[in-house]
PDB file of N, CA and C in Angstrom:
ATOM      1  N   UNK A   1       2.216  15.052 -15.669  1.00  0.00           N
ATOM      2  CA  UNK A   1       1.058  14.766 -16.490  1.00  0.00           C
ATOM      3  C   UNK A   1       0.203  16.025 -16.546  1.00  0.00           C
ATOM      4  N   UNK A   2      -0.082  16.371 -17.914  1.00  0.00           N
ATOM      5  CA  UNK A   2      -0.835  17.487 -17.624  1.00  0.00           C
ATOM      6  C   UNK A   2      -2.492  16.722 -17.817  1.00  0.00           C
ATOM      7  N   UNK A   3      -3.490  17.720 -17.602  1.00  0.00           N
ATOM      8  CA  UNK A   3      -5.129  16.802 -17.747  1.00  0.00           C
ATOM      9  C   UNK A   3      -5.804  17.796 -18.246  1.00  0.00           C
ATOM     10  N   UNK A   4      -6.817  17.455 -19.440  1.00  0.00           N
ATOM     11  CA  UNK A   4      -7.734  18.545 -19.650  1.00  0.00           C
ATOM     12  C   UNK A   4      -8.899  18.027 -19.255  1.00  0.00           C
ATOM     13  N   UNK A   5      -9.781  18.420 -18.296  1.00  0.00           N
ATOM     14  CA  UNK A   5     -10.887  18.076 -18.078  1.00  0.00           C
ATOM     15  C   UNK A   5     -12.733  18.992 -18.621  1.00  0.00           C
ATOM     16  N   UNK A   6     -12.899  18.246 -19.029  1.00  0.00           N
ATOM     17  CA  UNK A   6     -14.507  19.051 -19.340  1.00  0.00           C
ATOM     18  C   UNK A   6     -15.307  18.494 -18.868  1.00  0.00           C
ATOM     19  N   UNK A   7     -16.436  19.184 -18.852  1.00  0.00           N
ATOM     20  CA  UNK A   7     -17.779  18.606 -18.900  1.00  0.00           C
ATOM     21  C   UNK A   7     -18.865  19.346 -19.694  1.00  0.00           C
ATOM     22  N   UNK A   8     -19.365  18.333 -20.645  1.00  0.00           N
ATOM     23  CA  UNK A   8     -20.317  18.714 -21.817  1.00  0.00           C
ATOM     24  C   UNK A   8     -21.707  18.870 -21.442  1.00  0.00           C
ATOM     25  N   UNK A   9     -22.466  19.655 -21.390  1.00  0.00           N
ATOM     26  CA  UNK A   9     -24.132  19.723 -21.538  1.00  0.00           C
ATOM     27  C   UNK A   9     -24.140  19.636 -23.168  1.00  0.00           C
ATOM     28  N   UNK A  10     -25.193  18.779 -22.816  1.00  0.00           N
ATOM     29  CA  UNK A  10     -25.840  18.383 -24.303  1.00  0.00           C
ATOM     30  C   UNK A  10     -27.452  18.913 -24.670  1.00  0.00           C
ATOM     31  N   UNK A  11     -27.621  18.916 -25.221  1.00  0.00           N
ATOM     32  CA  UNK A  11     -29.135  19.229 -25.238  1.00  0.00           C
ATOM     33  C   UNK A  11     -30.180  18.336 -25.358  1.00  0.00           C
ATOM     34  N   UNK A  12     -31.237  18.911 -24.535  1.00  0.00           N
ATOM     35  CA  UNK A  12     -32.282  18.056 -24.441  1.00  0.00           C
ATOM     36  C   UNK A  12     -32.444  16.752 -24.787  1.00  0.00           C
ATOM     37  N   UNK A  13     -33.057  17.134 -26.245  1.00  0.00           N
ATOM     38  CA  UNK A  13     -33.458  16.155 -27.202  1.00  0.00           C
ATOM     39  C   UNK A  13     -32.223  14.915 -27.817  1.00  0.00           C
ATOM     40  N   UNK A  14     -31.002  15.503 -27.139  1.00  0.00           N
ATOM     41  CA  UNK A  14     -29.617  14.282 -27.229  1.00  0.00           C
ATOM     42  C   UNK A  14     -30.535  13.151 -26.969  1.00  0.00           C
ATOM     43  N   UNK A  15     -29.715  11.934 -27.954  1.00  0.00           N
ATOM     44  CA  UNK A  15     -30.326  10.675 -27.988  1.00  0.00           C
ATOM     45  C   UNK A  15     -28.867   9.693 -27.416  1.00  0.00           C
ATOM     46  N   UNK A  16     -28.809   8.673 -26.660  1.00  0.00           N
ATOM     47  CA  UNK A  16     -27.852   7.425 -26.501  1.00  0.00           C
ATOM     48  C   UNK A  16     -27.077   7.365 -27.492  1.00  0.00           C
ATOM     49  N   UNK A  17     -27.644   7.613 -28.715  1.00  0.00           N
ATOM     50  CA  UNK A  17     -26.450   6.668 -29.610  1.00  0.00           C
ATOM     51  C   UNK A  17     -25.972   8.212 -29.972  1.00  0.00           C
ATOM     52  N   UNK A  18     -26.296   9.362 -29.677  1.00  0.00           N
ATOM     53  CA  UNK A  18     -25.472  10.418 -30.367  1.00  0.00           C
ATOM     54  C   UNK A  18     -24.303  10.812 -29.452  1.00  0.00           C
ATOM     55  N   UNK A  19     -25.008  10.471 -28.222  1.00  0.00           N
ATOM     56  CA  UNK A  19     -24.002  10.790 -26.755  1.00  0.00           C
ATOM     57  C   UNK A  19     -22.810   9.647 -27.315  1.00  0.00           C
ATOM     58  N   UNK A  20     -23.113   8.289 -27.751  1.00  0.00           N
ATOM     59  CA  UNK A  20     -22.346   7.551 -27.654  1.00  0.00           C
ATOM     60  C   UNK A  20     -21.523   7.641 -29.095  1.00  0.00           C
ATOM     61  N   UNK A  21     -21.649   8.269 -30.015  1.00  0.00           N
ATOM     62  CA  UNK A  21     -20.937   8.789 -31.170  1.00  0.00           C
ATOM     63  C   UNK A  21     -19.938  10.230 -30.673  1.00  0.00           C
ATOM     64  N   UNK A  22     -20.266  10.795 -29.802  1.00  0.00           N
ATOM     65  CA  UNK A  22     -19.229  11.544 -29.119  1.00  0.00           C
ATOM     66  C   UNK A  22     -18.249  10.652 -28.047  1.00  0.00           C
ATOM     67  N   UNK A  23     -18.624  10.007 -27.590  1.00  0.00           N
ATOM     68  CA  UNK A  23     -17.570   9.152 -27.100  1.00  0.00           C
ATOM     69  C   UNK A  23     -16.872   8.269 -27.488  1.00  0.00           C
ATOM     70  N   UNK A  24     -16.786   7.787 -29.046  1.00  0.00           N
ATOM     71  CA  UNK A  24     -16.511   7.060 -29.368  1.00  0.00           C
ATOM     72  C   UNK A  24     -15.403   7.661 -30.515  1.00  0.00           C
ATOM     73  N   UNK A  25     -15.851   9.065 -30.479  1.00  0.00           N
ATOM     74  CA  UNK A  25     -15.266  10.036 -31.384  1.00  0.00           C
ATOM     75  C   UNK A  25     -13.546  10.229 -30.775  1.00  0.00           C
ATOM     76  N   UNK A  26     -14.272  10.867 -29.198  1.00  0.00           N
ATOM     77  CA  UNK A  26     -13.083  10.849 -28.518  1.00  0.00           C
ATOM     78  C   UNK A  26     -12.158   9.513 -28.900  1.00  0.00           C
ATOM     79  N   UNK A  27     -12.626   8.615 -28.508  1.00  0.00           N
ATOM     80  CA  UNK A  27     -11.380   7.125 -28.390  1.00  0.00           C
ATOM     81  C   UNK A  27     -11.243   7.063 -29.448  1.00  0.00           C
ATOM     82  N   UNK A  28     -11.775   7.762 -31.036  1.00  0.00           N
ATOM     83  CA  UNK A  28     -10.456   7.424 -32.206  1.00  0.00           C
ATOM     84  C   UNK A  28      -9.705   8.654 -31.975  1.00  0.00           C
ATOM     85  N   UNK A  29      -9.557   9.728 -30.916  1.00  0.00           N
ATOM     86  CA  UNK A  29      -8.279  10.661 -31.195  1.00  0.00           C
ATOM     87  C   UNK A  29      -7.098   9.574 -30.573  1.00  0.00           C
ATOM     88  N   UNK A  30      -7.485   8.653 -29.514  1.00  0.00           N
ATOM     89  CA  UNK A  30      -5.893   8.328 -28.758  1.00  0.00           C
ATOM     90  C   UNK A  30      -5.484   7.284 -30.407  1.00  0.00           C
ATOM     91  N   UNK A  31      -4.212   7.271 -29.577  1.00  0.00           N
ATOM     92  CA  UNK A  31      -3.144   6.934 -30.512  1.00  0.00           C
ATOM     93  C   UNK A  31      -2.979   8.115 -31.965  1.00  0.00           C
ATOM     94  N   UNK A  32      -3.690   8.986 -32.101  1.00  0.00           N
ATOM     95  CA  UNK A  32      -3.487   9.552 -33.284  1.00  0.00           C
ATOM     96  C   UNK A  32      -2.893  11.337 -33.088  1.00  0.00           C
ATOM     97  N   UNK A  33      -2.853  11.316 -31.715  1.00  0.00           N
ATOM     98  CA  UNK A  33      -1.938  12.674 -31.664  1.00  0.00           C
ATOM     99  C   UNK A  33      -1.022  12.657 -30.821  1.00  0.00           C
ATOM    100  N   UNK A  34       0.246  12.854 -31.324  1.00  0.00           N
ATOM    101  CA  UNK A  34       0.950  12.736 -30.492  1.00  0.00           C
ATOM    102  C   UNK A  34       1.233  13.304 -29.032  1.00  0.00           C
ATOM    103  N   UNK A  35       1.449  12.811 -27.835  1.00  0.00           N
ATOM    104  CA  UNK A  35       1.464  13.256 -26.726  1.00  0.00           C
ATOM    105  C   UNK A  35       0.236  13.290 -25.811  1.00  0.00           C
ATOM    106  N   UNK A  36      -1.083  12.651 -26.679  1.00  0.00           N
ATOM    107  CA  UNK A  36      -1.897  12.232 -25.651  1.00  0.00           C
ATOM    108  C   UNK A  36      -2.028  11.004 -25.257  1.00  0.00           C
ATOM    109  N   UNK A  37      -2.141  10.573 -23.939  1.00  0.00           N
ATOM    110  CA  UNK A  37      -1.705   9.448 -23.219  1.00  0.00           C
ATOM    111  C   UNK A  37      -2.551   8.758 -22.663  1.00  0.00           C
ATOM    112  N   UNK A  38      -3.824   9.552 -22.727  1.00  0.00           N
ATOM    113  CA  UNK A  38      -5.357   8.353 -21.845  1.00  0.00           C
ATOM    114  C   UNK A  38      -6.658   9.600 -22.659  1.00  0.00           C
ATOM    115  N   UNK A  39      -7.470   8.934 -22.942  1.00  0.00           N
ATOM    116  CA  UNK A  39      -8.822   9.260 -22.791  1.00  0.00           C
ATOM    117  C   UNK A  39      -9.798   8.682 -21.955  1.00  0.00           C
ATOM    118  N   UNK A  40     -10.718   9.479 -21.339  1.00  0.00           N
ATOM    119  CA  UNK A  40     -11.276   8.656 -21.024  1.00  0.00           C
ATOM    120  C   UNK A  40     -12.380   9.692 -20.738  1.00  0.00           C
ATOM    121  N   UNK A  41     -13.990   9.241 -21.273  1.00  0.00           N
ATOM    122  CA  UNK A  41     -15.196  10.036 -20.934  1.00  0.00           C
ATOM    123  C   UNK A  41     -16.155   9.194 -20.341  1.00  0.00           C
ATOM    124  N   UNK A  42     -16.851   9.628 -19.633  1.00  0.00           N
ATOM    125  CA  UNK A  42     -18.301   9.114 -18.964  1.00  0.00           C
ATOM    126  C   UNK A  42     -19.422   9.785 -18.987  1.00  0.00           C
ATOM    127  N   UNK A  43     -20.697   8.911 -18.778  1.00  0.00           N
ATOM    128  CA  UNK A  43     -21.368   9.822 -19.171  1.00  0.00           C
ATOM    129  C   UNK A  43     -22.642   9.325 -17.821  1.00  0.00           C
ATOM    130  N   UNK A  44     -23.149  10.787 -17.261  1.00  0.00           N
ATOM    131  CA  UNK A  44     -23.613  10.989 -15.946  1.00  0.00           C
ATOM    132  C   UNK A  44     -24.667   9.568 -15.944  1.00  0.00           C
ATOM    133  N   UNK A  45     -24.548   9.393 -14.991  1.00  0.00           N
ATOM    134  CA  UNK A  45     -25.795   8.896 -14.401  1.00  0.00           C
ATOM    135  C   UNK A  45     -26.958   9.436 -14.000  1.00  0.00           C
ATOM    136  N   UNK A  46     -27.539  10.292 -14.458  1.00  0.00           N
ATOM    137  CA  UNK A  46     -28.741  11.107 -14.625  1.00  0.00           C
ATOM    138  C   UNK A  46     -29.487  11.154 -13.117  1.00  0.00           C
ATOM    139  N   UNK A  47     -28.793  11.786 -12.382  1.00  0.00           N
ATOM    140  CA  UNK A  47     -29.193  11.248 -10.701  1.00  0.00           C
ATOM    141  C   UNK A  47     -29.802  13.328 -10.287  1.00  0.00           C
ATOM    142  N   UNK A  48     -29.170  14.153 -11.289  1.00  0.00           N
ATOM    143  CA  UNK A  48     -29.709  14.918 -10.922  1.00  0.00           C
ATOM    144  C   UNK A  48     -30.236  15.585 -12.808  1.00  0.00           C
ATOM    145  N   UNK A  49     -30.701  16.367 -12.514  1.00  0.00           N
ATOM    146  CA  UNK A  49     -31.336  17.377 -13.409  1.00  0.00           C
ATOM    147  C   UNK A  49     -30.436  18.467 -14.279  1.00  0.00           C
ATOM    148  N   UNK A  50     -29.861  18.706 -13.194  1.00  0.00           N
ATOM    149  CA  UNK A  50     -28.492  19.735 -13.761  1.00  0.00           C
ATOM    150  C   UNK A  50     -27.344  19.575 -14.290  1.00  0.00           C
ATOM    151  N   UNK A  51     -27.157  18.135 -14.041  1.00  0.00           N
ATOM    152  CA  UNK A  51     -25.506  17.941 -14.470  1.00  0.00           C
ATOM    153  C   UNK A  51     -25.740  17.901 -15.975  1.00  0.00           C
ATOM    154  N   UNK A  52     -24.234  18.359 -16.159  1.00  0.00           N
ATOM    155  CA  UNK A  52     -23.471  18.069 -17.862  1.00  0.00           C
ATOM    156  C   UNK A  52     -24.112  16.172 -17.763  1.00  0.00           C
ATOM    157  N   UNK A  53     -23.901  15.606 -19.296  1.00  0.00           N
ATOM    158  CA  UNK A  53     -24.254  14.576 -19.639  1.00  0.00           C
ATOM    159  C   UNK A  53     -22.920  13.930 -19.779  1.00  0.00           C
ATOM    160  N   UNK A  54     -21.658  14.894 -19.656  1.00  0.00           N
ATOM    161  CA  UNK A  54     -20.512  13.870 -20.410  1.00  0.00           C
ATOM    162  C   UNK A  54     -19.364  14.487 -19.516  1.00  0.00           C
ATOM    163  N   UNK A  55     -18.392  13.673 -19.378  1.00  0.00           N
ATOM    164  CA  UNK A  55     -16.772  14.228 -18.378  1.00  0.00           C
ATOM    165  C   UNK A  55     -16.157  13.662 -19.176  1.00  0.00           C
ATOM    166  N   UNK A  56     -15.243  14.328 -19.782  1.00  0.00           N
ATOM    167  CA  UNK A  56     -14.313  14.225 -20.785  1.00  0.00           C
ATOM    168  C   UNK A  56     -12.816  14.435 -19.800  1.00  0.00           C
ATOM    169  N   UNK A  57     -12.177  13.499 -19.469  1.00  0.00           N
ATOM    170  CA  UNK A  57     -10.861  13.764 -19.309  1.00  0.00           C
ATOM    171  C   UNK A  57      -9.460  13.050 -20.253  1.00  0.00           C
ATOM    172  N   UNK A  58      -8.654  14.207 -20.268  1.00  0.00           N
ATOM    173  CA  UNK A  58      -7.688  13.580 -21.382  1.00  0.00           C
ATOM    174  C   UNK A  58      -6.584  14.085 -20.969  1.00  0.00           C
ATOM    175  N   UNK A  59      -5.469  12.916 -20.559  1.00  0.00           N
ATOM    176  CA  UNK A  59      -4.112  13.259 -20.056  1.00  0.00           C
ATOM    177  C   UNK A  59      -3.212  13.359 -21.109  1.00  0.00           C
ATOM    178  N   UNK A  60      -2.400  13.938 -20.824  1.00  0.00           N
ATOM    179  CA  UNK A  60      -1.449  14.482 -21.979  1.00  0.00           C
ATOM    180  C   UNK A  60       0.043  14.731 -21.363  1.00  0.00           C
ATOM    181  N   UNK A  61       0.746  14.432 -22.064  1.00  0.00           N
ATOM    182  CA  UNK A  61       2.728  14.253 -21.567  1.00  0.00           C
ATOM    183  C   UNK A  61       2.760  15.668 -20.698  1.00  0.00           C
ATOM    184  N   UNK A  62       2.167  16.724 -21.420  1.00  0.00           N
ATOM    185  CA  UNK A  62       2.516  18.072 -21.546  1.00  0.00           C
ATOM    186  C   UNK A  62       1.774  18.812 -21.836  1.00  0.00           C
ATOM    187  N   UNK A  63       1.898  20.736 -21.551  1.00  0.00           N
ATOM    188  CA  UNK A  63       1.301  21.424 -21.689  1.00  0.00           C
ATOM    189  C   UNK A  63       1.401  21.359 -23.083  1.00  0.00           C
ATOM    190  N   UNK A  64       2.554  21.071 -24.108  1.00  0.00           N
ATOM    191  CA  UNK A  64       2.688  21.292 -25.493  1.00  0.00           C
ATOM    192  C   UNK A  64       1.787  19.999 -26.241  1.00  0.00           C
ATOM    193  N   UNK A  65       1.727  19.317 -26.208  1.00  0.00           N
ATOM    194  CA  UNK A  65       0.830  18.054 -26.270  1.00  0.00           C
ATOM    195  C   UNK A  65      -0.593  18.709 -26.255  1.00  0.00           C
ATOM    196  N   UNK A  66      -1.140  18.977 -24.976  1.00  0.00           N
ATOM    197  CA  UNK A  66      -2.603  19.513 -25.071  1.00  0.00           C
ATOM    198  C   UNK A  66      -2.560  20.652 -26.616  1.00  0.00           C
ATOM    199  N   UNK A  67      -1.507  22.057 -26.003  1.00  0.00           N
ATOM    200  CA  UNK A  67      -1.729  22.350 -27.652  1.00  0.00           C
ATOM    201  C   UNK A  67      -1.972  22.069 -28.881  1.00  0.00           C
ATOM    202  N   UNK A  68      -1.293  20.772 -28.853  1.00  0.00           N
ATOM    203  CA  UNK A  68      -1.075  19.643 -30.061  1.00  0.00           C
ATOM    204  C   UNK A  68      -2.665  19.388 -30.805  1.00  0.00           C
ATOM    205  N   UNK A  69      -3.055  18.727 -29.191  1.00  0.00           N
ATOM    206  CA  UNK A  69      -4.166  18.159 -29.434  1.00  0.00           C
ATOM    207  C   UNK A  69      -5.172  18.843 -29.955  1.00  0.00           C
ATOM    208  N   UNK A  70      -5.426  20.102 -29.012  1.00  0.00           N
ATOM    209  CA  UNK A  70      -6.495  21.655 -29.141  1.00  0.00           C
ATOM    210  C   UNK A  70      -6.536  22.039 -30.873  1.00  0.00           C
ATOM    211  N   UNK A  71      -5.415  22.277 -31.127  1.00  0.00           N
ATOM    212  CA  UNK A  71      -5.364  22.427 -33.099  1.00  0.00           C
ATOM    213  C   UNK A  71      -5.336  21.098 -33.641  1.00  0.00           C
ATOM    214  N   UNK A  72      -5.468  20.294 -33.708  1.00  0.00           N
ATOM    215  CA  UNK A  72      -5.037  18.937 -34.329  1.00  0.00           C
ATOM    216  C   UNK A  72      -6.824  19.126 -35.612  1.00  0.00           C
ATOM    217  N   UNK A  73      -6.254  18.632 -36.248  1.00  0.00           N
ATOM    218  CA  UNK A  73      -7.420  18.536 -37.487  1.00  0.00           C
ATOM    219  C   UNK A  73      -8.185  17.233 -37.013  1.00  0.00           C
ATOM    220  N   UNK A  74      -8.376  16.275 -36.523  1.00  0.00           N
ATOM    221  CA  UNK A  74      -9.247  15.313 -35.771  1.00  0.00           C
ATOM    222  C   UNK A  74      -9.838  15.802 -34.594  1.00  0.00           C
ATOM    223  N   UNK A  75      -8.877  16.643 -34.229  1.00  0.00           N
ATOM    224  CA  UNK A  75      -9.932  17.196 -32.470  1.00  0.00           C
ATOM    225  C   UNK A  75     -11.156  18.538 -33.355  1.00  0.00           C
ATOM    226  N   UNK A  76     -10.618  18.686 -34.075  1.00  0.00           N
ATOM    227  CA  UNK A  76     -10.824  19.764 -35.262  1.00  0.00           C
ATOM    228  C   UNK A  76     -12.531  19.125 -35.360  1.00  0.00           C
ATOM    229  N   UNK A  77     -12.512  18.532 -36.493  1.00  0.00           N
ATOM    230  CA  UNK A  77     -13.396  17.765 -36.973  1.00  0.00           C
ATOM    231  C   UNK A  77     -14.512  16.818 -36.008  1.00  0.00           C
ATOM    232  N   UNK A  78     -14.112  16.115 -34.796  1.00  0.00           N
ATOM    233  CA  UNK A  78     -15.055  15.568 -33.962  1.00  0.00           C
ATOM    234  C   UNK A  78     -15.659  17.213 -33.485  1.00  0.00           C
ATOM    235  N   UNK A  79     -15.238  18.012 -33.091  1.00  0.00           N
ATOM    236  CA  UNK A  79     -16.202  19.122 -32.556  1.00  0.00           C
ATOM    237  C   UNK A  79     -16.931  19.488 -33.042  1.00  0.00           C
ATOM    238  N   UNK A  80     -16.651  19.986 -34.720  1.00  0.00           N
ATOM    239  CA  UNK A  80     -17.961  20.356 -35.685  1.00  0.00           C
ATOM    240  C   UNK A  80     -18.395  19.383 -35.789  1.00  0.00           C
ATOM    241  N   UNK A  81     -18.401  17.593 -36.264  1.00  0.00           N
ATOM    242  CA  UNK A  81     -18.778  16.481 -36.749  1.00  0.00           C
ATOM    243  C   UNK A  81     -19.694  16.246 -35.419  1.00  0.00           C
ATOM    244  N   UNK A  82     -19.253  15.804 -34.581  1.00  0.00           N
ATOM    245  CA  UNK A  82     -19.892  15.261 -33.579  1.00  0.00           C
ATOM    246  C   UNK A  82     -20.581  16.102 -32.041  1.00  0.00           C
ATOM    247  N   UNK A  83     -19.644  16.788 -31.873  1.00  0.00           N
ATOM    248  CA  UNK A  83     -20.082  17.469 -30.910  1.00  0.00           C
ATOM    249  C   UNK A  83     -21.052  18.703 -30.987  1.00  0.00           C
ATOM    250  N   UNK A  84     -20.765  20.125 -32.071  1.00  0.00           N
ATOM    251  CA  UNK A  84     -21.223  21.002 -32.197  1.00  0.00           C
ATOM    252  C   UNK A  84     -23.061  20.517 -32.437  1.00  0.00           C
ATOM    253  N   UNK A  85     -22.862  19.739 -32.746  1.00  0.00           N
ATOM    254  CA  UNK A  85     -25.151  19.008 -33.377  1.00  0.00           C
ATOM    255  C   UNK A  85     -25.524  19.024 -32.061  1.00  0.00           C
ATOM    256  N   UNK A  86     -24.998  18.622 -30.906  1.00  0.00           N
ATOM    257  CA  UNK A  86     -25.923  18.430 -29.852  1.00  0.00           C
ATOM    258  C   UNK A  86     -25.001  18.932 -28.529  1.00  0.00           C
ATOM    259  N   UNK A  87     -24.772  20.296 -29.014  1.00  0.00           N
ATOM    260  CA  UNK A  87     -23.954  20.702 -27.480  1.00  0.00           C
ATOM    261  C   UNK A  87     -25.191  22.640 -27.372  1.00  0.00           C
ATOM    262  N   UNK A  88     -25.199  22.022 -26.109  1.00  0.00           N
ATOM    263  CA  UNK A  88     -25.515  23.250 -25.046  1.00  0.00           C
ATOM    264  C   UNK A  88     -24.455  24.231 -24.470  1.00  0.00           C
ATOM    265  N   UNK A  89     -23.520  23.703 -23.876  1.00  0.00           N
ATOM    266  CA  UNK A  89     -22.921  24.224 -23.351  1.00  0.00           C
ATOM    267  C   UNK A  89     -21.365  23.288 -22.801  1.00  0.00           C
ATOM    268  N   UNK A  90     -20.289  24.110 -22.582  1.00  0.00           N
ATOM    269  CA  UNK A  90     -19.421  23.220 -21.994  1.00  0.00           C
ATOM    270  C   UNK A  90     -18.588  23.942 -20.980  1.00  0.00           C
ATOM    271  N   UNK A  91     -17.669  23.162 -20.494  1.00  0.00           N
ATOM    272  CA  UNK A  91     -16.410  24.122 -19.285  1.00  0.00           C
ATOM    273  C   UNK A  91     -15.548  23.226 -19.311  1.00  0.00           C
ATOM    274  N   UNK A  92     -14.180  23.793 -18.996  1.00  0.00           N
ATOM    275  CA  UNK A  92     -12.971  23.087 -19.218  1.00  0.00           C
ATOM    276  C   UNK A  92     -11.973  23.782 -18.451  1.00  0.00           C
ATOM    277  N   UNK A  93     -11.619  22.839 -17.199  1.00  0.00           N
ATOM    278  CA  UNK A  93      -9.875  22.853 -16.928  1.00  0.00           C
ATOM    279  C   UNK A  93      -8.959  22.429 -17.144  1.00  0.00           C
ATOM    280  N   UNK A  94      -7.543  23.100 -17.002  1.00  0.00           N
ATOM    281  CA  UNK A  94      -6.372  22.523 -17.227  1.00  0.00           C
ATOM    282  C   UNK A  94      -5.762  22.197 -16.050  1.00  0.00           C
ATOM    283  N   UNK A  95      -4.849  21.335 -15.591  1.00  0.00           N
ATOM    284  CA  UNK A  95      -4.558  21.232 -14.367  1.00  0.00           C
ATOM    285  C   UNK A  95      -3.018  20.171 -14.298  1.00  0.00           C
ATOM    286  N   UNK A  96      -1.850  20.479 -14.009  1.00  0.00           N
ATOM    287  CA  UNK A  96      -1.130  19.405 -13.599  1.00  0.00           C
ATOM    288  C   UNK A  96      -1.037  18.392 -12.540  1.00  0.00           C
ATOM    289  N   UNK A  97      -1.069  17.069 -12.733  1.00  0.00           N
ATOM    290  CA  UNK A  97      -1.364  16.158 -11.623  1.00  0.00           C
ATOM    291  C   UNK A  97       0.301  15.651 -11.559  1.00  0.00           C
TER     292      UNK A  97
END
């Protein structure tokens, strides 16, 4: 299984329902590219000050799969559509489990 994991800072002025239009963005990619196998994001419990607002993890068959996914015209489109309006900052590993 390969995993891409992130975590999103959002900015400030992010509202609930925009956080929750990025997560919801994510769950229409599954089923629509081939070779990804789970989504799944959360979003912090606001316990500290510093953390990212969102953990994005997404398992995938394969390293070729994540590629898949990375160019795919839907992963495409939620980043400018949804994500790019209210992102600060992000980080991302790859990792086989």
């Amino acid at each position: 299984m390969f995993v891409h994991a992130g975590m999103l800072e959002l900015v400030p002025e992010v509202t609930a329902e925009q956080q929750q239009y990025v997560i919801d963005g994510f769950g229409e990619l599954e089923g629509r590219i081939d070779g990804l196998v789970q989504v799944e994001v959360c979003r912090d419990l606001g316990l500290s000050e510093d953390n990212a607002q969102l953990l994005c993890l997404l398992s995938f068959q394969d390293q070729l799969s994540w590629q898949r996914y990375r160019d795919h015209p839907a992963h495409q489109a939620l980043i400018a559509e949804r994500i790019a309006p209210v992102l600060r900052s992000k980080s991302f590993v790859q990792y086989e489990r």
